[in-house]
C-alpha atoms as a PDB file:
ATOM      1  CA  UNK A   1       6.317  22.727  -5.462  1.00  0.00           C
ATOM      2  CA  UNK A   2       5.327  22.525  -9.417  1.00  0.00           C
ATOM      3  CA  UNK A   3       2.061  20.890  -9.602  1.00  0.00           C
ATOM      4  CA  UNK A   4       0.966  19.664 -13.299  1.00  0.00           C
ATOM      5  CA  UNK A   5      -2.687  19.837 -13.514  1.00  0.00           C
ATOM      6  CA  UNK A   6      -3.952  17.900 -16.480  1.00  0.00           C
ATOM      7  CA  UNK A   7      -7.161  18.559 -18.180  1.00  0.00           C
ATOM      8  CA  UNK A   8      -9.233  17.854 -21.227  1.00  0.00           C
ATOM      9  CA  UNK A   9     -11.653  20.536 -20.930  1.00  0.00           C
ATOM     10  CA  UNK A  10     -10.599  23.975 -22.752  1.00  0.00           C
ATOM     11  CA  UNK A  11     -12.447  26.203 -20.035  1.00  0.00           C
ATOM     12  CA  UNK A  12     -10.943  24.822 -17.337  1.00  0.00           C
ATOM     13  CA  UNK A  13      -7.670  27.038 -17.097  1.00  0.00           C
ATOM     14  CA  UNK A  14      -8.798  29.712 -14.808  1.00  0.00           C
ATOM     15  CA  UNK A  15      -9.865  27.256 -11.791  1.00  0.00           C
ATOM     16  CA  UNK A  16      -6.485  25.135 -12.428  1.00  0.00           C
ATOM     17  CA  UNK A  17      -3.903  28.299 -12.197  1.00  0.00           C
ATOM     18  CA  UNK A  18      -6.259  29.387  -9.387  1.00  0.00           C
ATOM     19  CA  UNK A  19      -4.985  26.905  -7.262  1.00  0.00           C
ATOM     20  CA  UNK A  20      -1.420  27.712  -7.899  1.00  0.00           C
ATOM     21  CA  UNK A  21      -0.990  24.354 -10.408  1.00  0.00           C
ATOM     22  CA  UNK A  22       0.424  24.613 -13.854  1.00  0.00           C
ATOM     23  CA  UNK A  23      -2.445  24.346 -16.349  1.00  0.00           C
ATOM     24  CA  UNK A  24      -1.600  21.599 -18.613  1.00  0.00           C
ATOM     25  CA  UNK A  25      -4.255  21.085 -21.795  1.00  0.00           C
ATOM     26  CA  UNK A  26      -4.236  17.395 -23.636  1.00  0.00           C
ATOM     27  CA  UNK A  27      -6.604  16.664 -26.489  1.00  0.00           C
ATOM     28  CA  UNK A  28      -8.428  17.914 -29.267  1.00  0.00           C
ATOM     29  CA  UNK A  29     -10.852  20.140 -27.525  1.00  0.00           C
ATOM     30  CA  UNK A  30      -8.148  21.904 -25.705  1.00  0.00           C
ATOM     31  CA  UNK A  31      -7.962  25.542 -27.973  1.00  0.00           C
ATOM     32  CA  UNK A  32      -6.806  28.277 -25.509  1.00  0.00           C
ATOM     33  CA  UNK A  33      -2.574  29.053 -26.210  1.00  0.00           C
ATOM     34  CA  UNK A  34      -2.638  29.833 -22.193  1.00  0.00           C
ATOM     35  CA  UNK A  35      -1.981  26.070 -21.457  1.00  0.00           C
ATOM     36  CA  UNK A  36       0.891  24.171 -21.200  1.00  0.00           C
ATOM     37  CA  UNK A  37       0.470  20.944 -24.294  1.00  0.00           C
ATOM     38  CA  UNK A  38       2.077  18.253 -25.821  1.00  0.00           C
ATOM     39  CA  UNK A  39       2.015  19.096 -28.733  1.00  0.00           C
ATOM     40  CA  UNK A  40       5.426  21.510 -29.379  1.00  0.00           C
ATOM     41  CA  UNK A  41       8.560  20.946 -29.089  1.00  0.00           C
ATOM     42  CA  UNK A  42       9.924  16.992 -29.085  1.00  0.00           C
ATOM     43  CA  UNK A  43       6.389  15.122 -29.174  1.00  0.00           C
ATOM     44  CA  UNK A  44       4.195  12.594 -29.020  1.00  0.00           C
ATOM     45  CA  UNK A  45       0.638  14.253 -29.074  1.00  0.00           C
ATOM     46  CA  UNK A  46      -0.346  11.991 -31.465  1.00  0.00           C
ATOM     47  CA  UNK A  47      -0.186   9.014 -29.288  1.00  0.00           C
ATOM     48  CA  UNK A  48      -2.589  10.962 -26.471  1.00  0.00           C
ATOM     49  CA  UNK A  49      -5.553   8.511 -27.049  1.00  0.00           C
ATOM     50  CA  UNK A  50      -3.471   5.712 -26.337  1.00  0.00           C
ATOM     51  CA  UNK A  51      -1.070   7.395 -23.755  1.00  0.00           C
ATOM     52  CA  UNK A  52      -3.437   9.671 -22.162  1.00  0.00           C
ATOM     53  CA  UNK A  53      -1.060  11.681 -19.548  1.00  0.00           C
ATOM     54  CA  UNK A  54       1.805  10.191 -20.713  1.00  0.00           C
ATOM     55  CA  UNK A  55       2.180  12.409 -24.090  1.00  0.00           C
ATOM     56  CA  UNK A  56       2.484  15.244 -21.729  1.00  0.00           C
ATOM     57  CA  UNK A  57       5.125  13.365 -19.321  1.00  0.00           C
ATOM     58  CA  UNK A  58       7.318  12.593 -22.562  1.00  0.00           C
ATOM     59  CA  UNK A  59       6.462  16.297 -23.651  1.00  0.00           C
ATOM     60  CA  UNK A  60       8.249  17.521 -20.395  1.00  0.00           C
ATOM     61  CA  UNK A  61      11.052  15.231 -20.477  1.00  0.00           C
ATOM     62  CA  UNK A  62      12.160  16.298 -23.722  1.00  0.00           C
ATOM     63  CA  UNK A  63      11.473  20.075 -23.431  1.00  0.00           C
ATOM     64  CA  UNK A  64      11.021  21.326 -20.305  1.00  0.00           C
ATOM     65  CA  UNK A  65      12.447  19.062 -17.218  1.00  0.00           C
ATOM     66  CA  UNK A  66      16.206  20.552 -18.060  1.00  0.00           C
ATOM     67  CA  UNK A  67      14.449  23.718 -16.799  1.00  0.00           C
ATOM     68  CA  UNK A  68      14.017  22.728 -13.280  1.00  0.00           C
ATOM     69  CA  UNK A  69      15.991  22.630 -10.129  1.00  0.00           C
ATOM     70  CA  UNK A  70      17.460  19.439  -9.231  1.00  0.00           C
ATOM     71  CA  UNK A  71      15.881  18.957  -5.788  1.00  0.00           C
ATOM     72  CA  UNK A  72      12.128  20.565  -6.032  1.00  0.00           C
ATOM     73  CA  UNK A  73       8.943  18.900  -6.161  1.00  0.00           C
ATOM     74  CA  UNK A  74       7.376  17.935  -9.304  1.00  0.00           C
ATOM     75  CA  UNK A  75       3.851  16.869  -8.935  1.00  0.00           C
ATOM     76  CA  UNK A  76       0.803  15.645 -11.176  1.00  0.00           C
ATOM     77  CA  UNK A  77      -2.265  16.003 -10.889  1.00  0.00           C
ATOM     78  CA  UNK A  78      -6.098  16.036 -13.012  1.00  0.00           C
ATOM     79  CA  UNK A  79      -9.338  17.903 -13.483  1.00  0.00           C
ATOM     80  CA  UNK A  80     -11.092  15.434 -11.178  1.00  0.00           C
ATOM     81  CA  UNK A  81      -7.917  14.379  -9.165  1.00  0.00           C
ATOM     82  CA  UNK A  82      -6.665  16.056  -6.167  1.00  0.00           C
ATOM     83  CA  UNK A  83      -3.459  15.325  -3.457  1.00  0.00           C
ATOM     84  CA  UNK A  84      -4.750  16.693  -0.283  1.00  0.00           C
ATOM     85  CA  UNK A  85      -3.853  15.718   3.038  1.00  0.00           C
ATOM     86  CA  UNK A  86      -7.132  14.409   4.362  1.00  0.00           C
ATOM     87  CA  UNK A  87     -10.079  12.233   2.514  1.00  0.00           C
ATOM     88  CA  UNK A  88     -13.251  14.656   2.933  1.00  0.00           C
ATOM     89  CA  UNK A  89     -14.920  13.838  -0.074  1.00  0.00           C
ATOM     90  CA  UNK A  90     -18.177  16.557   0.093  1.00  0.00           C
ATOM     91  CA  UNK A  91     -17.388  19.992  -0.733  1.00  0.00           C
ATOM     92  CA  UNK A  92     -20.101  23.187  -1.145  1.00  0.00           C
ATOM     93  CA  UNK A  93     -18.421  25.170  -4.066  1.00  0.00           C
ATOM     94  CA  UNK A  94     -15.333  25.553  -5.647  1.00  0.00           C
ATOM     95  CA  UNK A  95     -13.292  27.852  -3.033  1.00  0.00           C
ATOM     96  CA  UNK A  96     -14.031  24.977  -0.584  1.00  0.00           C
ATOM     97  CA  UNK A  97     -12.178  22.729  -2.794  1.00  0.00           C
ATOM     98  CA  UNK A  98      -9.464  25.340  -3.511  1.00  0.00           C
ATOM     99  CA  UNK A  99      -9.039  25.865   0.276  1.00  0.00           C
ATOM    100  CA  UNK A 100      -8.055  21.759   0.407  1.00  0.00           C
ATOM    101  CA  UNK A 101      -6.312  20.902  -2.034  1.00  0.00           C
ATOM    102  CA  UNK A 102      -2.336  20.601  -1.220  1.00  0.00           C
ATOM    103  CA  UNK A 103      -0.532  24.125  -2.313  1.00  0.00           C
ATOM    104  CA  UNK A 104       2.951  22.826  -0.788  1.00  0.00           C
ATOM    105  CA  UNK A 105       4.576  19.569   0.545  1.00  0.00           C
ATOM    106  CA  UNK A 106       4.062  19.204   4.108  1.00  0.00           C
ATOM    107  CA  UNK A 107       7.530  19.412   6.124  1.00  0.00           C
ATOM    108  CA  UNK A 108       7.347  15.719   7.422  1.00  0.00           C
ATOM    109  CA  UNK A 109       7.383  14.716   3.660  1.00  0.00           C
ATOM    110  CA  UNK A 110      10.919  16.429   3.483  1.00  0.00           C
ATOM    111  CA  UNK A 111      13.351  12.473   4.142  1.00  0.00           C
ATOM    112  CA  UNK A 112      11.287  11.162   1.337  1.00  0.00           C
ATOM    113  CA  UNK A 113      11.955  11.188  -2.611  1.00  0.00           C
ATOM    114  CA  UNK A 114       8.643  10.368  -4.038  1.00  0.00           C
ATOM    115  CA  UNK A 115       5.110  10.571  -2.902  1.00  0.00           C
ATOM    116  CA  UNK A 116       2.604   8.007  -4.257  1.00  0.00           C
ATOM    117  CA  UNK A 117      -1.426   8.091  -3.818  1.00  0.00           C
ATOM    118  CA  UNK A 118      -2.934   5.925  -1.466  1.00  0.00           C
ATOM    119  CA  UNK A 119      -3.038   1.939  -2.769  1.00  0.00           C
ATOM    120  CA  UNK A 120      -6.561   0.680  -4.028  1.00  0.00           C
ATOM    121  CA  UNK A 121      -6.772  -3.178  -3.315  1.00  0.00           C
ATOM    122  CA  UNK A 122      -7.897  -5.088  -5.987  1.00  0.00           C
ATOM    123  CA  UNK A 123      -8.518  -7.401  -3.842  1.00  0.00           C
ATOM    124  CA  UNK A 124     -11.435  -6.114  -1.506  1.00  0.00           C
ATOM    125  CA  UNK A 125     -13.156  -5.238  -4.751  1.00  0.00           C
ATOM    126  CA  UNK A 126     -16.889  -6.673  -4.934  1.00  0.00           C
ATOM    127  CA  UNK A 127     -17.728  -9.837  -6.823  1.00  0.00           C
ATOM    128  CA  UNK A 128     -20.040  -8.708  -9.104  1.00  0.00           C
ATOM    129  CA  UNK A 129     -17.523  -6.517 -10.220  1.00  0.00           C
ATOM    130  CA  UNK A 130     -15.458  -9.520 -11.445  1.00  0.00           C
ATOM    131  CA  UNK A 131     -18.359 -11.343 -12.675  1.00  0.00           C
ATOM    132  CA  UNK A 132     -19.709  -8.582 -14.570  1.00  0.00           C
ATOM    133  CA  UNK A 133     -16.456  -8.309 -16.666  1.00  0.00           C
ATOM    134  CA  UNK A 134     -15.216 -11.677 -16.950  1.00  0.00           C
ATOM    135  CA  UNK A 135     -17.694 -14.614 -15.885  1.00  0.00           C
ATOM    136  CA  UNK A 136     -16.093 -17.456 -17.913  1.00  0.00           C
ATOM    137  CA  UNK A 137     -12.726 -16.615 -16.124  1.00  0.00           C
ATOM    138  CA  UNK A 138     -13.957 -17.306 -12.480  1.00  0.00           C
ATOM    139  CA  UNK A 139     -16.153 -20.337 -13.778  1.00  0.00           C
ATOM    140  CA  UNK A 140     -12.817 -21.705 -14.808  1.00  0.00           C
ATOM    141  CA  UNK A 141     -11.235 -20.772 -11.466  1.00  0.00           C
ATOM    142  CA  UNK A 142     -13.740 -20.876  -9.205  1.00  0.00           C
ATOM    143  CA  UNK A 143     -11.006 -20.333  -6.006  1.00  0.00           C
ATOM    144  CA  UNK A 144     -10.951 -16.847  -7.242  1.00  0.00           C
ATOM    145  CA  UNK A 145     -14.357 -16.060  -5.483  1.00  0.00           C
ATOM    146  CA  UNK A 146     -12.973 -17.245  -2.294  1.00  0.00           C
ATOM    147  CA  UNK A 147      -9.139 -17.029  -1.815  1.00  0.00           C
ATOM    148  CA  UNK A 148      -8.283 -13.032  -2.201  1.00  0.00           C
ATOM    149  CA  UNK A 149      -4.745 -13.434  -2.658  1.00  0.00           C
ATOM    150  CA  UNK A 150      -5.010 -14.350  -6.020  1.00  0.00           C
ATOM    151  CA  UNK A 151      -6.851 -11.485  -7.121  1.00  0.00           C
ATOM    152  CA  UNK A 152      -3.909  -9.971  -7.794  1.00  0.00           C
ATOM    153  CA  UNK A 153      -2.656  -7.142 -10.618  1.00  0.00           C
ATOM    154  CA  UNK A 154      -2.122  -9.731 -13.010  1.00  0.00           C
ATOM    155  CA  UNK A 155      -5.786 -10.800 -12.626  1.00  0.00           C
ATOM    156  CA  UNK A 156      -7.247  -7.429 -12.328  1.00  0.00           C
ATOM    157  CA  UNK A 157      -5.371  -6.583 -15.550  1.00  0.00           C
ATOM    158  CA  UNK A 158      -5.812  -9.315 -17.333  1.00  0.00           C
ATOM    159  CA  UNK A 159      -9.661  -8.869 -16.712  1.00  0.00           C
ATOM    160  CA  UNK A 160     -10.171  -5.144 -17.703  1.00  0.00           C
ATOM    161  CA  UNK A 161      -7.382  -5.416 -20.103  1.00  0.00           C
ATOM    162  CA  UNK A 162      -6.919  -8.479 -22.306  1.00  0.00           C
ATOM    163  CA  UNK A 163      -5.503 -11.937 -21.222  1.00  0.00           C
ATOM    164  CA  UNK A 164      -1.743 -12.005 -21.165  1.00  0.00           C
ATOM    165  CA  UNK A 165      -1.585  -8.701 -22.124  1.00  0.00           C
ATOM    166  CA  UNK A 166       0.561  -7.776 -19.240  1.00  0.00           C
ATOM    167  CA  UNK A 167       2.923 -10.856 -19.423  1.00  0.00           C
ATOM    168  CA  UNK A 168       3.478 -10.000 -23.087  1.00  0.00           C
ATOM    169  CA  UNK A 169       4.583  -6.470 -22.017  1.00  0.00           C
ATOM    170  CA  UNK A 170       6.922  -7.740 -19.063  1.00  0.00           C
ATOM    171  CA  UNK A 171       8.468 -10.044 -21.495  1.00  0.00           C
ATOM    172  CA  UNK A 172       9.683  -6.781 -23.301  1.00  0.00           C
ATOM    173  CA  UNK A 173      11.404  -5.050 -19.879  1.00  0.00           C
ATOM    174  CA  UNK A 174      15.143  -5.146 -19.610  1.00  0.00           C
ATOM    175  CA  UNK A 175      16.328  -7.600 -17.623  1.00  0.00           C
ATOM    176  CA  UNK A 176      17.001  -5.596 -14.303  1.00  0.00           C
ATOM    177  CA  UNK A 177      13.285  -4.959 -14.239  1.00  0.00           C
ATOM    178  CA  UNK A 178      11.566  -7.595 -15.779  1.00  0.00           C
ATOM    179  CA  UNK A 179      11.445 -10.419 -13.156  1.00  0.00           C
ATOM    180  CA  UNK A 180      10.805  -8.035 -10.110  1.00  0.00           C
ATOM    181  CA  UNK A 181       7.734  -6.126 -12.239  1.00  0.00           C
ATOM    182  CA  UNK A 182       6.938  -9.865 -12.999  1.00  0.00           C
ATOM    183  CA  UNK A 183       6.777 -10.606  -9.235  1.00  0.00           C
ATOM    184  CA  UNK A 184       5.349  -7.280  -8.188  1.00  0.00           C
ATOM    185  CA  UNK A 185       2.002  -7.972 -10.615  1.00  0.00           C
ATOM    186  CA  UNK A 186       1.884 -11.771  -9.268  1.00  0.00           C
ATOM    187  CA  UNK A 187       2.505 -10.975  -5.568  1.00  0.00           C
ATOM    188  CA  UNK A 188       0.585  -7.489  -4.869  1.00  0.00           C
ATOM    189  CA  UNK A 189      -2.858  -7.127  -4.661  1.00  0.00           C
ATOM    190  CA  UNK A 190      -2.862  -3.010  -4.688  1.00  0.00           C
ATOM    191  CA  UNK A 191      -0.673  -0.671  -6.786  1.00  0.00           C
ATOM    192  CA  UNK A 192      -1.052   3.000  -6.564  1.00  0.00           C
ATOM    193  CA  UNK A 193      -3.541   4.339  -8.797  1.00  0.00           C
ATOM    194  CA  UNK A 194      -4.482   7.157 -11.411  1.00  0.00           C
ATOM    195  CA  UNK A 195      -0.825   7.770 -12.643  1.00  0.00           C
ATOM    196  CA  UNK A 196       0.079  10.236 -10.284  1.00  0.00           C
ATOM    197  CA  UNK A 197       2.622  10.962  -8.484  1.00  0.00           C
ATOM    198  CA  UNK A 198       5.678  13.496  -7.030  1.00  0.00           C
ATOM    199  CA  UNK A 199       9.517  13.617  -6.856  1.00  0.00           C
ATOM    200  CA  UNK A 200      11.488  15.867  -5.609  1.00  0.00           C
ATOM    201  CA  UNK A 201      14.263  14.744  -7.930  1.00  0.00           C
ATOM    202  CA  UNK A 202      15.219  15.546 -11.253  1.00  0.00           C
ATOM    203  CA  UNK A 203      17.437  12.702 -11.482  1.00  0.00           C
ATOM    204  CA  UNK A 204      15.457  10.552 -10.347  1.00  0.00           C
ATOM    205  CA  UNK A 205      12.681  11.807 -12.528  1.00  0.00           C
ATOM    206  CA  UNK A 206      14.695  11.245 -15.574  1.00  0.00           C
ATOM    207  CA  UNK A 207      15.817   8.056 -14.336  1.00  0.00           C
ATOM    208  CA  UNK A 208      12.122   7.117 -14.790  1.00  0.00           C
ATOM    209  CA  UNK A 209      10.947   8.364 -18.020  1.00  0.00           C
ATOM    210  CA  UNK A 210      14.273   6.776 -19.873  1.00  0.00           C
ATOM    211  CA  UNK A 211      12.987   3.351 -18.484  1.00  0.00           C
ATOM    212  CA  UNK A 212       9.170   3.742 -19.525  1.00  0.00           C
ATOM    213  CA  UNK A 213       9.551   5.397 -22.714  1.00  0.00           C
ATOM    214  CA  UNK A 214      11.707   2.687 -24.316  1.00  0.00           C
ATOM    215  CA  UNK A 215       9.463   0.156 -22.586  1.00  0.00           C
ATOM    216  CA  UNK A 216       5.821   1.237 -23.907  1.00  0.00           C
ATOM    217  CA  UNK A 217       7.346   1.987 -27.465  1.00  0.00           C
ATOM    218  CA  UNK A 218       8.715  -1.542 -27.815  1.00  0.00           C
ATOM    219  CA  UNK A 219       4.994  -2.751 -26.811  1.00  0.00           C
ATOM    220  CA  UNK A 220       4.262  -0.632 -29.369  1.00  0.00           C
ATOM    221  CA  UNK A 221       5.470  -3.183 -31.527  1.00  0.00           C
ATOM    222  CA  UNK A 222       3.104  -6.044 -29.738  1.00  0.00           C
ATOM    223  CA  UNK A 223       0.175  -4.115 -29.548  1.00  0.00           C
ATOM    224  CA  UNK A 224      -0.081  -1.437 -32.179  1.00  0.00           C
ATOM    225  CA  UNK A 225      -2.662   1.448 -32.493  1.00  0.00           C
ATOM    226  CA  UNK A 226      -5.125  -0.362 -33.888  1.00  0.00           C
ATOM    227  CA  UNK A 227      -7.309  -0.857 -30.193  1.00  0.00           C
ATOM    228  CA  UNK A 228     -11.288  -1.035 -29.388  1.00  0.00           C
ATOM    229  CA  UNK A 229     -12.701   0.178 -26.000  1.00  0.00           C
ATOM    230  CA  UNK A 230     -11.729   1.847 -23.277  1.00  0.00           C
ATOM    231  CA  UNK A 231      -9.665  -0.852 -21.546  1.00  0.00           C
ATOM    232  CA  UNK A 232      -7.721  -1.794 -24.643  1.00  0.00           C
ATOM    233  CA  UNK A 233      -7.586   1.463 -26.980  1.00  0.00           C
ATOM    234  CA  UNK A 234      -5.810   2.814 -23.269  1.00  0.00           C
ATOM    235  CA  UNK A 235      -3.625   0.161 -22.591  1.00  0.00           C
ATOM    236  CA  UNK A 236      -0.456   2.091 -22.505  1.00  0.00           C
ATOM    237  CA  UNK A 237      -1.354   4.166 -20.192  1.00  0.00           C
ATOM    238  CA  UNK A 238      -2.517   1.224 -17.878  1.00  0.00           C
ATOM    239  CA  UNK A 239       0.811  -0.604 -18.021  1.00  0.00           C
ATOM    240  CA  UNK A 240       2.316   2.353 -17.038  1.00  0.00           C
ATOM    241  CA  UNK A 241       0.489   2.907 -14.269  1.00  0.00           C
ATOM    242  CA  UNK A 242       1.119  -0.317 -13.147  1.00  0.00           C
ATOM    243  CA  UNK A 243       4.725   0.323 -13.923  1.00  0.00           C
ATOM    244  CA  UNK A 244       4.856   3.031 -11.844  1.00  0.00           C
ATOM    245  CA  UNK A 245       4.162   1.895  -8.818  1.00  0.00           C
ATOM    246  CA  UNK A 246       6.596  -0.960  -8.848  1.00  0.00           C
ATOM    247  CA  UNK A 247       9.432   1.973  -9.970  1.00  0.00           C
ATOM    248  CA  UNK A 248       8.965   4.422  -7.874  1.00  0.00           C
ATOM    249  CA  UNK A 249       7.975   1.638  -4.593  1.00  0.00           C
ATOM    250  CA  UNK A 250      11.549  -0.012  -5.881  1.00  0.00           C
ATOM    251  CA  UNK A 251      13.486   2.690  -6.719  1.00  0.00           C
ATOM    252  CA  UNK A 252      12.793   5.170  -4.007  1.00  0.00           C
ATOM    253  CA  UNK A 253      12.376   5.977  -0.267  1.00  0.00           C
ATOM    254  CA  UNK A 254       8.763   7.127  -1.039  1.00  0.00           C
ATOM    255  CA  UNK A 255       5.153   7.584   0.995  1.00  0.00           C
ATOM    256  CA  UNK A 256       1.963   8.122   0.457  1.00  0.00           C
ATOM    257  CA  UNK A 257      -0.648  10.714   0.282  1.00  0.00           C
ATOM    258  CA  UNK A 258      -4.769  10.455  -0.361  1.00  0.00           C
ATOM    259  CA  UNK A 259      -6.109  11.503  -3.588  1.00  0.00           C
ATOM    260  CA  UNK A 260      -9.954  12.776  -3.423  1.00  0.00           C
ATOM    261  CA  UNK A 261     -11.920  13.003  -6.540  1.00  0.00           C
ATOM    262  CA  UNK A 262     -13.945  16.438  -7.856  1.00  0.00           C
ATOM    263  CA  UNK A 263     -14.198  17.078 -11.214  1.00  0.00           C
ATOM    264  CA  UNK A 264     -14.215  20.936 -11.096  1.00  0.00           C
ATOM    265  CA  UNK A 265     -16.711  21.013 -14.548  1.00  0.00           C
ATOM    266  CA  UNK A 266     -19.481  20.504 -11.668  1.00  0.00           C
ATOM    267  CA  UNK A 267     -18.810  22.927  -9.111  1.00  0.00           C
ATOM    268  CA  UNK A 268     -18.552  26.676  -9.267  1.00  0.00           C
END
């Protein structure tokens, strides 16, 4: 298994290559040469506040993905993101962590081609959550705060995101994608979160990144650089991770694995 482990925070190298990942640095505090960047080679480290872990993703398909076998896992992972095989959530110092995270891909994983993190469900989200962000769009449909099935990715994203943000960048999908990624983000009301994922599959891999890239640089076009806050300036990054669940759920035999949450920054 080759684990990516992405961070922003320069000191965090030791504790990533620690746990037998591949230290990968993104950002402008990010000084040490040790880590693995975006920014050599075939690049697009200058789209990283808009892409977030998706510079590095084109940075390995261009560079460094001819390098690996064609059946091994390739995994990503963060600072604060962790596959492990259980969903203890407490830990008392770092080797406690270390000691659960995954370090290889469990036997009974070996019939599948891509391993996704456990769904969220947008739809067992609390109210207040909706009502915080968006008020005016559950006065206008007021069904919303009682009929779950239509809080579905298209609503969640089109709440945290911009209106008709999303149906603007379906409209730009080839055709063999476009009206099943239109039906996915109508129909579902959970997608697999945090852009993360593994494949044992070069192919496959590449498969991927030469449908996303072309897809996110042609919204590009529609959306432009030019983005305030969080939920917009990010935007790429959240269409692909709503991308990639539809892919890899279409596109592969796949399963699923829980994803805990420790930013190693606060324990030693």
């Amino acid at each position: 298994m080759k684990m990516y482990c992405i961070t922003i925070n320069n000191d965090h190298y030791e504790k990533i290559k620690s746990f037998g990942y591949i230290p990968v640095g993104l950002g402008k505090d990010i000084i040490s040469t040790k880590f693995k960047t975006d920014k050599n080679g075939e690049n697009i480290s200058h789209k990283n506040p808009y892409y977030g872990e998706y510079s590095f993703h084109y940075w390995l398909w261009k560079n460094e993905l001819k390098f690996h076998k064609e059946t091994e896992w390739i995994g990503f992972c963060q600072y604060r993101k962790y596959w492990t095989l259980s969903e203890q959530k407490k830990f008392k110092n770092f080797n406690d962590l270390k000691s659960f995270v995954i370090k290889e891909i469990p036997k009974n994983f070996d019939n599948y081609e891509a391993i996704l993190g456990r769904p969220i469900y947008i739809n067992q989200f609390k109210l207040t959550k909706f009502l915080k962000k968006n008020i005016s769009k559950v006065i206008k449909n007021p069904s919303l705060l009682f009929d779950k099935t239509k809080r579905n990715i298209k609503f969640h994203f089109d709440l945290m995101h911009g209106e008709g943000n999303l149906d603007k960048a379906i409209s730009l999908l080839e055709n063999n994608d476009r009206k099943d990624f239109n039906e996915f983000v109508n129909g579902e009301v959970s997608f697999n979160p945090h852009n993360m994922f593994m494949c044992n599959s070069k192919k496959i891999l590449i498969q991927y990144y030469e449908t996303i890239f072309p897809w996110l640089e042609r919204c590009e076009n529609k959306f432009g650089f030019n983005l305030q806050g969080y939920g917009l300036q990010r935007i790429y990054g959240f269409l692909a991770e709503r991308f990639m669940s539809y892919w890899f759920r279409k596109y592969t035999k796949f399963n699923t694995m829980p994803i805990i949450f420790k930013d190693i920054t606060e324990i030693d």
